[in-house]
Protein backbone atom coordinates (compact mmCIF):
# COMPACT_ATOMS: atom_id res chain seq x y z
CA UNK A 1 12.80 -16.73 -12.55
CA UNK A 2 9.52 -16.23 -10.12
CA UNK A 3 7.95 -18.76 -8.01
CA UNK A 4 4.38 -17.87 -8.89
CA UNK A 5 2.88 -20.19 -6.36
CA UNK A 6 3.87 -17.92 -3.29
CA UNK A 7 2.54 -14.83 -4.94
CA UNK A 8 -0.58 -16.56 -5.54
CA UNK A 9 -0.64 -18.13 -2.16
CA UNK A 10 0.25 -14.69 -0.44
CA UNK A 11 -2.70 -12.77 -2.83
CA UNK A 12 -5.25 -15.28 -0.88
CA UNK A 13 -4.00 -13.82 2.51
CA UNK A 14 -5.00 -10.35 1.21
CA UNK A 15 -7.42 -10.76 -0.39
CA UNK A 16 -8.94 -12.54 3.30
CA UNK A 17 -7.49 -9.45 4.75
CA UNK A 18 -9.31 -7.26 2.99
CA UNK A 19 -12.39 -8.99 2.94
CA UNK A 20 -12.15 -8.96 7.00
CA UNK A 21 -11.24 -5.03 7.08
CA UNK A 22 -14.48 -4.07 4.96
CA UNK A 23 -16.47 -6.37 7.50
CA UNK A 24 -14.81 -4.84 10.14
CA UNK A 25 -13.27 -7.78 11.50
CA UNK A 26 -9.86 -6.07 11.39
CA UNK A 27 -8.36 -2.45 11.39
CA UNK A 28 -7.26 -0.73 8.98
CA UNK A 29 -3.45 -0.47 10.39
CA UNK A 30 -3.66 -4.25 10.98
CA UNK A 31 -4.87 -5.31 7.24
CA UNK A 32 -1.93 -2.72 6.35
CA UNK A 33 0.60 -4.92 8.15
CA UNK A 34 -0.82 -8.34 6.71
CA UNK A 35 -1.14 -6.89 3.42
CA UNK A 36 3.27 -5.44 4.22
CA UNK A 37 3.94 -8.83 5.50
CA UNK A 38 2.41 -10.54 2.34
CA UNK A 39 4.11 -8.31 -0.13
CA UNK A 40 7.79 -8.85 1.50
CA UNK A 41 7.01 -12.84 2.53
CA UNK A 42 7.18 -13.87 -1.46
CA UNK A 43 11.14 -12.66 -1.05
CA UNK A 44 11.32 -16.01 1.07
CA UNK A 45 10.85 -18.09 -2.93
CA UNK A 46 12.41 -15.72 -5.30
CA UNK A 47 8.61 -14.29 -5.50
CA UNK A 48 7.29 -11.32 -6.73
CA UNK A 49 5.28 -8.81 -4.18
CA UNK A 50 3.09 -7.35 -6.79
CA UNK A 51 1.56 -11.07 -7.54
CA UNK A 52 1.02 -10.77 -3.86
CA UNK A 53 -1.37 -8.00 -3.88
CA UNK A 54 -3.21 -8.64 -7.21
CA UNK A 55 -6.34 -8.66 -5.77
CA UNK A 56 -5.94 -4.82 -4.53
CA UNK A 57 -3.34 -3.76 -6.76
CA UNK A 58 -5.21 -1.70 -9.32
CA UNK A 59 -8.37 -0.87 -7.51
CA UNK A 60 -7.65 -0.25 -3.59
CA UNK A 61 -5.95 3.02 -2.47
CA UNK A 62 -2.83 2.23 -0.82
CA UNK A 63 -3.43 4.31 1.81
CA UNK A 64 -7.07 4.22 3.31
CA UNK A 65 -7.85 0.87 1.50
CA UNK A 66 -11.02 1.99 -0.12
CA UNK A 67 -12.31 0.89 -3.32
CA UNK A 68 -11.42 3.19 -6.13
CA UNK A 69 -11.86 3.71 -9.91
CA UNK A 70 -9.61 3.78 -12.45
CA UNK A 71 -10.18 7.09 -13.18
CA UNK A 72 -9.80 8.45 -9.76
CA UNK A 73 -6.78 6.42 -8.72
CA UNK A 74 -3.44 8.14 -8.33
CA UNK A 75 -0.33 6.47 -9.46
CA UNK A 76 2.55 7.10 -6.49
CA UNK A 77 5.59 6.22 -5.42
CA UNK A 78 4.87 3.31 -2.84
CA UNK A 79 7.96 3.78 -0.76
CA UNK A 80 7.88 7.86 -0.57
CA UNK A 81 4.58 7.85 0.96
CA UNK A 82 4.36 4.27 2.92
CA UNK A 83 1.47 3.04 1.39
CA UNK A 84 0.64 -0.48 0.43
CA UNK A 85 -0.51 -0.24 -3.20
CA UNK A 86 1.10 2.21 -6.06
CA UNK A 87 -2.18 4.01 -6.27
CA UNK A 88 -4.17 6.71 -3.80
CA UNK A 89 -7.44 8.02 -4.13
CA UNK A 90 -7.78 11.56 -4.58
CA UNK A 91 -8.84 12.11 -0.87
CA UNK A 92 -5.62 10.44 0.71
CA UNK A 93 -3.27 12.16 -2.04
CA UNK A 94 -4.20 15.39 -1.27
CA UNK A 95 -3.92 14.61 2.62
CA UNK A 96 -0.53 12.70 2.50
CA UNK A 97 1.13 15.76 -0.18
CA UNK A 98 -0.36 18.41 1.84
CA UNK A 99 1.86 16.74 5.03
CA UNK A 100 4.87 16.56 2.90
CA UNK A 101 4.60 20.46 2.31
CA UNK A 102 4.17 21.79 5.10
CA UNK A 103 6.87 19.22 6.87
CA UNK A 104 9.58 21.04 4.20
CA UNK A 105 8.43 24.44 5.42
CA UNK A 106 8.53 23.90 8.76
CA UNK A 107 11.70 21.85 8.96
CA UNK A 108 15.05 23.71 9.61
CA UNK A 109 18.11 22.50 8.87
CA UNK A 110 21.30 24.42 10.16
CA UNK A 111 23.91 24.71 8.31
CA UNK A 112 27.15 24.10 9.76
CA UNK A 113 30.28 26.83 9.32
């Protein structure tokens, strides 16, 4: 069973966080780490991370933190491309796949005899 209180608590940093980065009060790597820290601080009551980002869950890309639509968004996995929500906007998709490409092409591995 959850502990819904610390996901809700957590969701109140973010949502702060975010607030601050589009007032640029804060970076975007540093509302990236609060938002990181938020998500893996509701493991300290049996909580669940994705009550922790509720309030960007849906409609923030995970990776520049802009506001997106639902029809634009990009569902991803979060842990392939280190990004704090499950969805990308079309701009930061293309950008993070397009690393991942040419990364494989350029990376030898030698096979041992």
């Amino acid at each position: 069973m959850s502990c819904h209180r610390i996901g809700l608590g957590m969701n109140s940093v973010v949502e702060k966080s975010i607030e601050m980065f589009e007032n640029e009060e804060i970076s975007l790597n540093a509302c990236k780490k609060i938002i990181v820290a938020c998500r893996n601080g509701v493991y300290w009551c049996d909580g669940n991370e994705d009550e922790a980002i509720a309030c960007i869950i849906d409609c923030y890309c995970g990776n520049c933190l802009r506001k997106i639509h639902q029809e634009h968004r990009i569902r991803v996995d979060r842990n392939r491309y280190d990004v704090v929500t499950h969805y990308l906007c079309e701009d930061c998709y293309q950008h993070l796949v397009y690393e991942e490409s040419i990364l494989k092409k350029h990376v030898y591995v030698e096979k041992k005899a």
